[in-house]
Protein backbone atom coordinates (compact mmCIF):
# COMPACT_ATOMS: atom_id res chain seq x y z
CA UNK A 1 82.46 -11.07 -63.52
CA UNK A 2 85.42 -11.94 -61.15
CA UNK A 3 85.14 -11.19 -57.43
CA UNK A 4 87.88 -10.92 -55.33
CA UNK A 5 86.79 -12.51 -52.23
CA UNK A 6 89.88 -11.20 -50.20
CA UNK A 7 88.72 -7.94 -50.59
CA UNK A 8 84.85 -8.00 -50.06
CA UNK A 9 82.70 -5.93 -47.57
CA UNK A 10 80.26 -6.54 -45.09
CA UNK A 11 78.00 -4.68 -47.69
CA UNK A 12 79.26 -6.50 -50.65
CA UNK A 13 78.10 -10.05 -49.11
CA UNK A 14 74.75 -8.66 -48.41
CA UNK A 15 74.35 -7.11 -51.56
CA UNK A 16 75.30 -10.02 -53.46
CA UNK A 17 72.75 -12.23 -51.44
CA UNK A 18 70.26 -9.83 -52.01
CA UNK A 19 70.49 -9.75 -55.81
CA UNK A 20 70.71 -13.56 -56.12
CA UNK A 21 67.42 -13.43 -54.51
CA UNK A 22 66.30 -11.06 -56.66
CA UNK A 23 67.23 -12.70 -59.81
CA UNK A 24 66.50 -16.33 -58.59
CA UNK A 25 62.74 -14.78 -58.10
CA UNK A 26 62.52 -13.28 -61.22
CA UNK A 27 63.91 -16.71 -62.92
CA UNK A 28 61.09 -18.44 -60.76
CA UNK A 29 58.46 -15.95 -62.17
CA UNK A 30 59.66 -16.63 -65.83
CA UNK A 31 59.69 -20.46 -65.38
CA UNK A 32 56.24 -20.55 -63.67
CA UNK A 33 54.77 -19.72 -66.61
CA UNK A 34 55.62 -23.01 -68.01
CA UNK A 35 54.77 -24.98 -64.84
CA UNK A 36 51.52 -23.51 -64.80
CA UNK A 37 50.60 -23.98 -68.15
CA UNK A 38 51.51 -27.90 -68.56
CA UNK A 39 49.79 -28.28 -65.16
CA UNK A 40 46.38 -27.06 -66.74
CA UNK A 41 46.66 -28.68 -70.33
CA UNK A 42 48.87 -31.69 -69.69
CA UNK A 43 46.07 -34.15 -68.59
CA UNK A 44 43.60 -32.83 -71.24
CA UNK A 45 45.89 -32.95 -73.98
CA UNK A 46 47.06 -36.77 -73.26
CA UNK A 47 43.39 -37.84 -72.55
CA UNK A 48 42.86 -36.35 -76.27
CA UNK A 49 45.61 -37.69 -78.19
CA UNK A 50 45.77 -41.06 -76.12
CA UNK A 51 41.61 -41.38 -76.76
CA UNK A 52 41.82 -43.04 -73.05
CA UNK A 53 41.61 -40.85 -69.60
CA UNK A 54 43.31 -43.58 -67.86
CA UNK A 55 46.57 -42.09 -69.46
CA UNK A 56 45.92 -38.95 -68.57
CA UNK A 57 47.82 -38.70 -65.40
CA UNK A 58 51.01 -39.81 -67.91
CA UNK A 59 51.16 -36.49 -68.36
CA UNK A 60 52.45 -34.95 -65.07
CA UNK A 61 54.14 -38.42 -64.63
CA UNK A 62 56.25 -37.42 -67.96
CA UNK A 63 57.09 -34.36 -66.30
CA UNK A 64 57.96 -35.83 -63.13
CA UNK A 65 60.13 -38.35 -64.85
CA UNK A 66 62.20 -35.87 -66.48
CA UNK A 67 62.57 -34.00 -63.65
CA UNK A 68 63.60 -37.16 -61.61
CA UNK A 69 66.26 -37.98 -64.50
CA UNK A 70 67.62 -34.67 -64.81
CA UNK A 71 67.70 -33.83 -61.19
CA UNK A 72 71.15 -35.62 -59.83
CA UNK A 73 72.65 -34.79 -63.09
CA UNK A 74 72.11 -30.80 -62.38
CA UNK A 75 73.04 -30.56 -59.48
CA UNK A 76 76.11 -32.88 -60.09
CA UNK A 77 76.63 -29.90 -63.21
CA UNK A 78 75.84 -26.88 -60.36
CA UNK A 79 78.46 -28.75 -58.05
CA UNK A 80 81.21 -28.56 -60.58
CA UNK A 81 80.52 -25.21 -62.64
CA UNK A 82 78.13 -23.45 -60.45
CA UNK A 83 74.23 -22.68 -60.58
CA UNK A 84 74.25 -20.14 -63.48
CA UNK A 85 75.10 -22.97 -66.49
CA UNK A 86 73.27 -25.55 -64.55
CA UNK A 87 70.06 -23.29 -64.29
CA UNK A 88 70.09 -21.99 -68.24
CA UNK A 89 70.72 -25.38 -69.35
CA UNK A 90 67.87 -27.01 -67.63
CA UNK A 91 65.55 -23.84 -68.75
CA UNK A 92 67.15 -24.31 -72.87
CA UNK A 93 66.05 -28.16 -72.66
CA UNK A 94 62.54 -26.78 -71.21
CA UNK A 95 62.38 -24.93 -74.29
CA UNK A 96 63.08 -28.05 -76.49
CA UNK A 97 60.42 -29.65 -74.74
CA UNK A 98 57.11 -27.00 -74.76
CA UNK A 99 58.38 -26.43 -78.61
CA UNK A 100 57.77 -30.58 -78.81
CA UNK A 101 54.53 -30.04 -77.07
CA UNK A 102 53.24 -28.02 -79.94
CA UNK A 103 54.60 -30.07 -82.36
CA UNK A 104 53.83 -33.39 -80.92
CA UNK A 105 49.66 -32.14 -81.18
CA UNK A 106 50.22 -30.91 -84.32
CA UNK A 107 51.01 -34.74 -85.81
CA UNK A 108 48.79 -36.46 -83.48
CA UNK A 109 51.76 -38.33 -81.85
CA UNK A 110 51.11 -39.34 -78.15
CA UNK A 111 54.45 -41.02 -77.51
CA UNK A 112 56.28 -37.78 -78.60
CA UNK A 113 53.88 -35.96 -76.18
CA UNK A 114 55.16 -37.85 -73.67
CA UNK A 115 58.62 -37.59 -74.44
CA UNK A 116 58.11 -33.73 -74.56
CA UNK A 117 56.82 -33.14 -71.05
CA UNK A 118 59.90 -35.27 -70.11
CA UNK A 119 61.99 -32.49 -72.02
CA UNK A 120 59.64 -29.84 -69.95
CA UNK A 121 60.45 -31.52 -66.67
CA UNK A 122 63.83 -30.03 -67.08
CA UNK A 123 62.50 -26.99 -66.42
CA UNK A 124 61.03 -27.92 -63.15
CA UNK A 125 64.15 -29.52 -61.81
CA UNK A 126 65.87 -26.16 -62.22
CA UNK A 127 62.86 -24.63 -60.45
CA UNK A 128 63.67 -27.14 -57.64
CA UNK A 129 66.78 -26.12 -57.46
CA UNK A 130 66.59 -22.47 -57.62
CA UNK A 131 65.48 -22.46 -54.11
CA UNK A 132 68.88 -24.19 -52.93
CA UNK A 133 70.18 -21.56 -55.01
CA UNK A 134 68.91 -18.73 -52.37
CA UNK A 135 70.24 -20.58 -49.67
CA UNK A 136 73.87 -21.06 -50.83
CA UNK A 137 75.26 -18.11 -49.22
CA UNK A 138 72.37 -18.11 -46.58
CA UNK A 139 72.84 -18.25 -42.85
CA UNK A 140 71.04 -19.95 -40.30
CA UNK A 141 69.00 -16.83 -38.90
CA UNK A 142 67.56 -16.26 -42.51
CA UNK A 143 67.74 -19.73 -44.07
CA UNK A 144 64.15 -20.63 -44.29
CA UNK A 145 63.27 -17.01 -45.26
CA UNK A 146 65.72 -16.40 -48.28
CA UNK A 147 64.41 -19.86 -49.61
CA UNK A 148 60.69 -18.98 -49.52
CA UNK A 149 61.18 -15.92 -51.23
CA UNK A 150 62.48 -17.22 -54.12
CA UNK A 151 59.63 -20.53 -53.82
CA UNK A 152 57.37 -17.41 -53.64
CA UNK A 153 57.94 -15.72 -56.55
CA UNK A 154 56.83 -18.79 -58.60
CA UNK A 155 52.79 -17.59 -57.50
CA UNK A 156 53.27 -15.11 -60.16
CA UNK A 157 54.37 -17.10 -63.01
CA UNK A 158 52.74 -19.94 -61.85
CA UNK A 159 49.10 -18.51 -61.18
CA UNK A 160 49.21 -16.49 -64.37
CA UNK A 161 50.08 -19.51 -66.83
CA UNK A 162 46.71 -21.29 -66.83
CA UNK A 163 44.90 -18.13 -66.69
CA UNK A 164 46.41 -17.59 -70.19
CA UNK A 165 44.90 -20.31 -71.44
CA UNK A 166 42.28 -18.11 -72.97
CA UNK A 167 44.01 -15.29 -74.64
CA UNK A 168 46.54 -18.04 -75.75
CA UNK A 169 43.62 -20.16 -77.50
CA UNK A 170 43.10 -17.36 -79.08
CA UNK A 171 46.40 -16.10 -80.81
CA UNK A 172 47.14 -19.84 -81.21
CA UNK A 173 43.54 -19.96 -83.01
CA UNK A 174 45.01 -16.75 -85.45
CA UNK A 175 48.36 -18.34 -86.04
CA UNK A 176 46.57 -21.92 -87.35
CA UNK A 177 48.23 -23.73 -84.30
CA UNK A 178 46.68 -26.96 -83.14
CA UNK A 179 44.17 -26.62 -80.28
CA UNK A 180 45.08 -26.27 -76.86
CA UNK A 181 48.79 -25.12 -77.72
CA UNK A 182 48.35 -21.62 -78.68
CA UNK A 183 48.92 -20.87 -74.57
CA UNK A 184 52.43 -22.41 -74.57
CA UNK A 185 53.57 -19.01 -76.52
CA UNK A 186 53.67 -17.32 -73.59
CA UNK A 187 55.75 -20.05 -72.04
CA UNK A 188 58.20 -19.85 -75.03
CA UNK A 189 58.96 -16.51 -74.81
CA UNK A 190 59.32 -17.05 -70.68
CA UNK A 191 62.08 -19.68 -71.29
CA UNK A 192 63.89 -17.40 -73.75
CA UNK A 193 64.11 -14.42 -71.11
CA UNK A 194 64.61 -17.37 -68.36
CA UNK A 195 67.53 -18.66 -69.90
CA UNK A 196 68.97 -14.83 -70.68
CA UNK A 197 68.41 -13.53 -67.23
CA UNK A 198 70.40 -16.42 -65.66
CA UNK A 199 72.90 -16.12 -68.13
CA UNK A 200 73.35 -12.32 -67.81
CA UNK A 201 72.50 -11.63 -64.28
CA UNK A 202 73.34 -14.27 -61.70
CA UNK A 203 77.11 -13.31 -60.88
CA UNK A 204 78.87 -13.52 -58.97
CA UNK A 205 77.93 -17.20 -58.99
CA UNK A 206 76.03 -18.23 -55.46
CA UNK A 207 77.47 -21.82 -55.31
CA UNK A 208 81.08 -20.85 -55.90
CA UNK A 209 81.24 -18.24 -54.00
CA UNK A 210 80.04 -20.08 -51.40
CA UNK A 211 82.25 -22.77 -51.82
CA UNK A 212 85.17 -20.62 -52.13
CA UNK A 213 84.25 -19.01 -48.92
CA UNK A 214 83.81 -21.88 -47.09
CA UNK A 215 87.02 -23.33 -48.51
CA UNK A 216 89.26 -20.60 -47.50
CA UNK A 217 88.16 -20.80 -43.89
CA UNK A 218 87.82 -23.56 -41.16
CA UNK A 219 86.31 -22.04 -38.65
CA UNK A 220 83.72 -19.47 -37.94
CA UNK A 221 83.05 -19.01 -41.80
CA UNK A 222 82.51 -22.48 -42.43
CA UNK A 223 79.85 -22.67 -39.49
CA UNK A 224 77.88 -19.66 -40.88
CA UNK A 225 77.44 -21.49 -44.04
CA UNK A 226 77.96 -25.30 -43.78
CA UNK A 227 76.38 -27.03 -40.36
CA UNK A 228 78.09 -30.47 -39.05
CA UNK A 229 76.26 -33.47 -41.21
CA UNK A 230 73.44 -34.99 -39.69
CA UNK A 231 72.85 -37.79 -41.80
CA UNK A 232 69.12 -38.90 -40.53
CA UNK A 233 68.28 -35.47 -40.42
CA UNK A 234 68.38 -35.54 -43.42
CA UNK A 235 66.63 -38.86 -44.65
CA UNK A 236 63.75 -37.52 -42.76
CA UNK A 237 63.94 -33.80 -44.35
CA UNK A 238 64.44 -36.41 -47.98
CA UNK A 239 61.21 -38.22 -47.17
CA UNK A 240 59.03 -35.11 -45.79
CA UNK A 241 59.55 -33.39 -49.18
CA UNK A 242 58.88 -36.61 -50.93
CA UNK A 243 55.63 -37.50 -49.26
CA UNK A 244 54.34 -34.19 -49.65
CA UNK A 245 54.86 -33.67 -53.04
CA UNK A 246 53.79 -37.53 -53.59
CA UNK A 247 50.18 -36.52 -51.75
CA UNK A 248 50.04 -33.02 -53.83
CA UNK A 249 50.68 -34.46 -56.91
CA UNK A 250 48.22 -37.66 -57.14
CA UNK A 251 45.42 -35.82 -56.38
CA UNK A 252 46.23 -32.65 -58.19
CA UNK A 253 46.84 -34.85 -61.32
CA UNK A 254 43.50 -35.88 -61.50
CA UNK A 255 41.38 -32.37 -60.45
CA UNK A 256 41.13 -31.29 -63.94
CA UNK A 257 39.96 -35.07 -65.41
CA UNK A 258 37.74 -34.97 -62.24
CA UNK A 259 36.07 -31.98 -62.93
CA UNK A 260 35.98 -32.29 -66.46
CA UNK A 261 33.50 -35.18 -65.84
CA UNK A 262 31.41 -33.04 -63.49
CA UNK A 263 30.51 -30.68 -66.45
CA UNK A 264 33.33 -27.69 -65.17
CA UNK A 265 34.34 -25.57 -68.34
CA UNK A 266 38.34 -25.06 -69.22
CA UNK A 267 38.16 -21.77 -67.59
CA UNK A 268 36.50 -23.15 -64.11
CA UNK A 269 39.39 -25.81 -64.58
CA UNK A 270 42.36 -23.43 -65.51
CA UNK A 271 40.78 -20.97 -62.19
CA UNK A 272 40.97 -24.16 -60.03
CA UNK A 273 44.11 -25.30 -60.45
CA UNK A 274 45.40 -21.02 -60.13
CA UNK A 275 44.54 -21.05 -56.80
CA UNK A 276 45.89 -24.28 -56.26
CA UNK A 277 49.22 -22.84 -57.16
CA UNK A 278 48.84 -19.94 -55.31
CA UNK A 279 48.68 -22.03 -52.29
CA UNK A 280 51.51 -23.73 -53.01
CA UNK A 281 53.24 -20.44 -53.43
CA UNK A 282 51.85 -17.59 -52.21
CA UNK A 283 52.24 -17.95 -48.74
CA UNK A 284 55.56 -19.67 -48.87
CA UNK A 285 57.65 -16.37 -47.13
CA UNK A 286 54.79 -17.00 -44.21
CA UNK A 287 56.35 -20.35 -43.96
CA UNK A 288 59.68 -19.56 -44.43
CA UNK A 289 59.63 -17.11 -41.30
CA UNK A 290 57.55 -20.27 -39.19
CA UNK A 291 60.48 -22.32 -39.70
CA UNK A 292 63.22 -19.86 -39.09
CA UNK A 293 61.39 -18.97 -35.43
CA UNK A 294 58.79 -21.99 -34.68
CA UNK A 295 61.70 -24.59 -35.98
CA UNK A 296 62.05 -26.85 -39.30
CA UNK A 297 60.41 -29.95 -38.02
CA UNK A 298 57.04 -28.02 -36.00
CA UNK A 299 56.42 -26.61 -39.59
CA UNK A 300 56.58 -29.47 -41.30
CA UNK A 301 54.17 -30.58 -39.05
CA UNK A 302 51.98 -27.82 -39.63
CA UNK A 303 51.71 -28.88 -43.12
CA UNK A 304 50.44 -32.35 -42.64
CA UNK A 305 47.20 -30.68 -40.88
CA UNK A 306 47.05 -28.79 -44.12
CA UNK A 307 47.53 -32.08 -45.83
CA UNK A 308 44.53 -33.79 -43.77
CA UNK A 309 42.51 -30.92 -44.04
CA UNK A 310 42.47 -30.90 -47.80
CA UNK A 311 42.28 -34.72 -48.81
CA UNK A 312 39.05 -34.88 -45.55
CA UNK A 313 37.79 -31.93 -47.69
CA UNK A 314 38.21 -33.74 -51.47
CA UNK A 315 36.92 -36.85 -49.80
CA UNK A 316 33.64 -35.70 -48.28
CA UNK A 317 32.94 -32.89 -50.83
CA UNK A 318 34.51 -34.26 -54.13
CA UNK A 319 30.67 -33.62 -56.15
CA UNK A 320 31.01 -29.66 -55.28
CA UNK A 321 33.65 -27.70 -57.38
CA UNK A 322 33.47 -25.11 -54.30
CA UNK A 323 34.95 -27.89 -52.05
CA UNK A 324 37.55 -29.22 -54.62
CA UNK A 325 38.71 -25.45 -54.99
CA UNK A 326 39.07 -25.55 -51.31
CA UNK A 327 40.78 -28.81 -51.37
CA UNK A 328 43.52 -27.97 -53.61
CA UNK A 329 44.44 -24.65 -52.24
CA UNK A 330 44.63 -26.47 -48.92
CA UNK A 331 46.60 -29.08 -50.83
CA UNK A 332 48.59 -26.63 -52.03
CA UNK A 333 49.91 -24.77 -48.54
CA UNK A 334 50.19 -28.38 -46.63
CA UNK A 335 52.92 -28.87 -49.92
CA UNK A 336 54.19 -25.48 -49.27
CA UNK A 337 54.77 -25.66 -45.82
CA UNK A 338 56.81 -29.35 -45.85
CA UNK A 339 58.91 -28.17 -48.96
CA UNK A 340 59.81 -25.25 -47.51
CA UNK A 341 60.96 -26.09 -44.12
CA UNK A 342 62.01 -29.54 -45.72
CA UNK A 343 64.44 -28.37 -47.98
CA UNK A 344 65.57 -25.59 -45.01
CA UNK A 345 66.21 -28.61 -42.80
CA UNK A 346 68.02 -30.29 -45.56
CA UNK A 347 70.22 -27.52 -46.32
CA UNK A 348 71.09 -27.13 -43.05
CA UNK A 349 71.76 -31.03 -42.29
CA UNK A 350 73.94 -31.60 -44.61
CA UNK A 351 77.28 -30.83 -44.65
CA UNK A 352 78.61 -28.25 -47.52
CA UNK A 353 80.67 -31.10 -49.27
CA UNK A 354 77.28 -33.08 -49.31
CA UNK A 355 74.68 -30.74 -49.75
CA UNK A 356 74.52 -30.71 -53.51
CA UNK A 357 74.85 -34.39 -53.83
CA UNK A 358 71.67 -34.58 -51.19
CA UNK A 359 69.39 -31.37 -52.67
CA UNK A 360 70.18 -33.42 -56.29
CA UNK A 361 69.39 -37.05 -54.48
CA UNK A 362 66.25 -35.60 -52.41
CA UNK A 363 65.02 -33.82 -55.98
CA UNK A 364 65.02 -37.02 -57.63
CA UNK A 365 63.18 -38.87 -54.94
CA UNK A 366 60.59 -36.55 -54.72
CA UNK A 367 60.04 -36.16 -58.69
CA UNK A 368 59.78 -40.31 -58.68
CA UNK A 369 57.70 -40.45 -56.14
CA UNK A 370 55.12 -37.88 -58.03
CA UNK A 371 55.56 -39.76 -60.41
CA UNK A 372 54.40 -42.65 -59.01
CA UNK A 373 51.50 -41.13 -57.43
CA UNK A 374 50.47 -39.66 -60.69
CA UNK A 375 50.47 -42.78 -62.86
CA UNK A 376 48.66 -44.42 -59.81
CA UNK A 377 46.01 -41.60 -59.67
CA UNK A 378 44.48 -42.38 -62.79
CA UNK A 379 44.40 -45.81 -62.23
CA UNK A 380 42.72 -44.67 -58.27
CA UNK A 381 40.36 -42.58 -60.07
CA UNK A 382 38.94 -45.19 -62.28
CA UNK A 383 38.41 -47.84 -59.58
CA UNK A 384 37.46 -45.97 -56.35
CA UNK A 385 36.59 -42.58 -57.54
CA UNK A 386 38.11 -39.54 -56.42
CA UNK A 387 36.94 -39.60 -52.72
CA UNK A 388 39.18 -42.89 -52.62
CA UNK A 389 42.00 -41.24 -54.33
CA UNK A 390 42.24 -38.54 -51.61
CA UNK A 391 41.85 -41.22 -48.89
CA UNK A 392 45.02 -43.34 -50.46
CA UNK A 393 46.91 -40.41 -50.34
CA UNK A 394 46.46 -39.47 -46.76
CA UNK A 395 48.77 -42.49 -45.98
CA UNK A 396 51.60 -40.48 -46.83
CA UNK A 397 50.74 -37.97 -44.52
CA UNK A 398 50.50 -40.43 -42.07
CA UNK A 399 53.99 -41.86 -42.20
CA UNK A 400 55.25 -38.36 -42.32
CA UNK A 401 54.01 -37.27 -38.83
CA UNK A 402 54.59 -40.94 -37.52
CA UNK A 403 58.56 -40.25 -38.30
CA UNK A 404 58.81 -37.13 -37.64
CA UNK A 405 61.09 -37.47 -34.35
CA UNK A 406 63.82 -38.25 -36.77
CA UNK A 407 64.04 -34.97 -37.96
CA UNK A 408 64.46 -33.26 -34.37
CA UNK A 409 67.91 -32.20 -33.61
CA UNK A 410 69.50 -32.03 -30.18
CA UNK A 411 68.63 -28.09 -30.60
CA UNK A 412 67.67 -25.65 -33.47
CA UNK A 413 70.20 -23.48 -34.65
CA UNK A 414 68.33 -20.84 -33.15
CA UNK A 415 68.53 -22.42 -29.61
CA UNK A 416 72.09 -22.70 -29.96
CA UNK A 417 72.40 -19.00 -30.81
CA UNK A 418 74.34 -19.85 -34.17
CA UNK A 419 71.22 -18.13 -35.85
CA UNK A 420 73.13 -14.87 -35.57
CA UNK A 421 76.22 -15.69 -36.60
CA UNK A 422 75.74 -13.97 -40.31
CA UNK A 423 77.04 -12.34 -43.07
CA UNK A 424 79.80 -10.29 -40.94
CA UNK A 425 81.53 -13.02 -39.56
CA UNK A 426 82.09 -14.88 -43.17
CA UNK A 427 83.57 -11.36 -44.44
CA UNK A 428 85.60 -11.02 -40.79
CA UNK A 429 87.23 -13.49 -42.09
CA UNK A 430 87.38 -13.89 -45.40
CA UNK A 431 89.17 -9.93 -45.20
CA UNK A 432 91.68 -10.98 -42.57
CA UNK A 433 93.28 -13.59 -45.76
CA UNK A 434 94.73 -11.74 -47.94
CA UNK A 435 96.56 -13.77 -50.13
CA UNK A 436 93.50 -16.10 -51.37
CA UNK A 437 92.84 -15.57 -54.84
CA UNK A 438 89.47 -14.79 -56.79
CA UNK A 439 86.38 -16.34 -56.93
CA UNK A 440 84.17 -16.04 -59.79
């Protein structure tokens, strides 16, 4: 679909925002399913065929891995020929990978295992970068907010994966498929309708036009969308998201092995880790709105309390499964509350030349770093239990709130009233040229 960009309205711009949100969420929904299914199985399934729990937590570092090696390629891919290939492709090799899953259980094969949650970490590096996606043609005023919708949306996907763990045992157990796969159906038949609906329905393309928009105009439009570069801004808004999703990810890793060992059924397991998701993104749009008004770095902040609060509650209460429910949900709003106003503070750090380059380069960190913490995790576990585990973690907590006056700019874009410089003023002046031609 072409759009003329010369001739859009002040309700064209907003419409077209407000269905990329739209069908960002309802990607996000679609490739939550898969997210929240490898997140329940993936530790059981490589403590089975690997016959040692100390590899377990290879699992969700295969994942992480792939989404680290993928991550600067997208985005590289998104920069050149927009989000809509960049996010289909990365949900089609998804698809390769859960269909690997299946396979790789069926033969017994633990190295292909791992090689197929790399495949499925494809998926979750478009997932990251669906919510730069909803900031693309975002302004300053809204930033945070159009993000955490789309982060939102994931609850439903997300939450609903392991809970068809059950029902998916089931049809799996009627179609002769190897245990513990049958639930990855559902996530098939998600990526199919994932990769269709970004195919289909995400044009114009956000990045493009966005581009385009900022290309044909210097001044006021290129301040709505693109802020001056702020270079250690930046870093910091790099390493907040990191060290969050480092802390979320070691001790989340491990929850299921944990409790496994503590006599919990799959079901207590597959409820645990639900509402461990839901915090992570259920009340993501509450954070989004915190770091539009209260300011990026204040939220961010507000999140390592969360952080604290769960790893003091793993620590001291890791024998009750009512505390280590409490835990991870805790866990998983201090993660939602960094990544969202971390990746707002990114966006807007970074100038719109480099913000592709950085949400790519931050992406990567942040999957390498989980992936550290989840091969380390296991290793934690075995030697100092999981109280100790939750302790280790807190250090990156620590380091987050001890550099966090890196991240504070000389004043918020709110303070410098460029908060309501929106939508109108990009079309003001995108309408006044003419002669431009098309976007697409």
């Amino acid at each position: 679909m072409k759009t003329d960009t010369a001739s859009l309205t002040i309700s064209d711009v907003g419409r077209i925002q407000r269905r990329t949100v739209w069908v960002l969420s309802i990607g996000q929904i679609l490739g939550g399913l898969a997210f929240g299914a490898t997140v329940s199985l993936g530790a059981v399934l490589a403590a089975e065929l690997s016959g040692d729990e100390a590899f377990s937590g290879l699992a969700a570092a295969a994942i992480t891995l792939g989404t680290a090696a993928l991550a600067v390629p997208f985005a590289a891919f998104a920069r050149v020929r927009g989000r809509r290939p960049s996010l289909a492709l990365g949900m089609a090799i998804a698809l390769v990978g859960v269909i690997l899953v299946v396979f790789s259980v069926a033969v017994g094969s633990f190295p292909l295992l791992l090689l197929a949650f790399g495949l499925v970490g494809a998926g979750q590096a478009v997932n990251l970068q669906t919510r730069f996606a909803a900031a693309d043609l975002a302004t300053d005023a809204t930033r945070g907010r159009d993000l955490s919708l789309v982060v939102w949306a994931t609850t439903i996907g997300a939450v609903l994966g392991p809970n068809l763990t059950g029902p998916g045992e089931d049809l799996g157990r009627l179609l002769g498929m190897p245990p513990l796969t049958g639930p990855y159906l559902f996530t098939i038949v998600a990526q199919l309708l994932g990769i269709a609906l970004y195919v289909i329905a995400l044009r114009p393309d956000p990045l493009i036009l966005a581009q385009r928009l900022v290309a044909r105009d210097a001044g006021k439009t290129a301040r709505a969308i693109a802020k001056p570069d702020q270079p250690l801004v930046a870093r910091y808004a790099i390493f907040a998201i990191a060290a969050a999703h480092g802390t979320m990810v070691s001790v989340m890793a491990m929850t299921p092995v944990h409790l496994l060992h503590h006599g919990a059924s799959l079901t207590v397991i597959g409820t645990t880790i639900s509402l461990h998701i839901a915090g992570m993104f259920a009340l993501s749009p509450v954070f989004g709105i915190l770091a539009d008004r209260l300011g990026r770095v204040p939220t961010i902040l507000v999140g390592q309390a969360l952080l604290i609060a769960a790893l003091l509650t793993a620590s001291f209460g890791e024998a009750s499964t009512t505390a280590v429910t409490v835990a991870l949900v805790l866990l998983g709003l201090g993660w939602s509350a960094s990544t969202v106003a971390g990746s707002t503070l990114l966006t807007e750090a970074s100038a719109e030349e480099l913000r592709t380059r950085r949400q790519g380069r931050s992406d990567l960190i942040m999957s390498l770093v989980g992936a550290v913490g989840a091969i380390g995790s296991g290793v934690v576990l075995s030697w100092i239990g999981y109280a100790g585990l939750a302790l280790v973690a807190g250090l990156l907590v620590v380091a987050t709130i001890a550099l966090s006056p890196l991240g504070r700019r000389p004043s918020s874009a709110t303070e410098s009233g460029e908060g309501d410089l929106d939508v109108e003023v990009v079309v003001e002046h995108v309408e006044r040229d003419a002669g431009a031609p098309g976007s697409s």
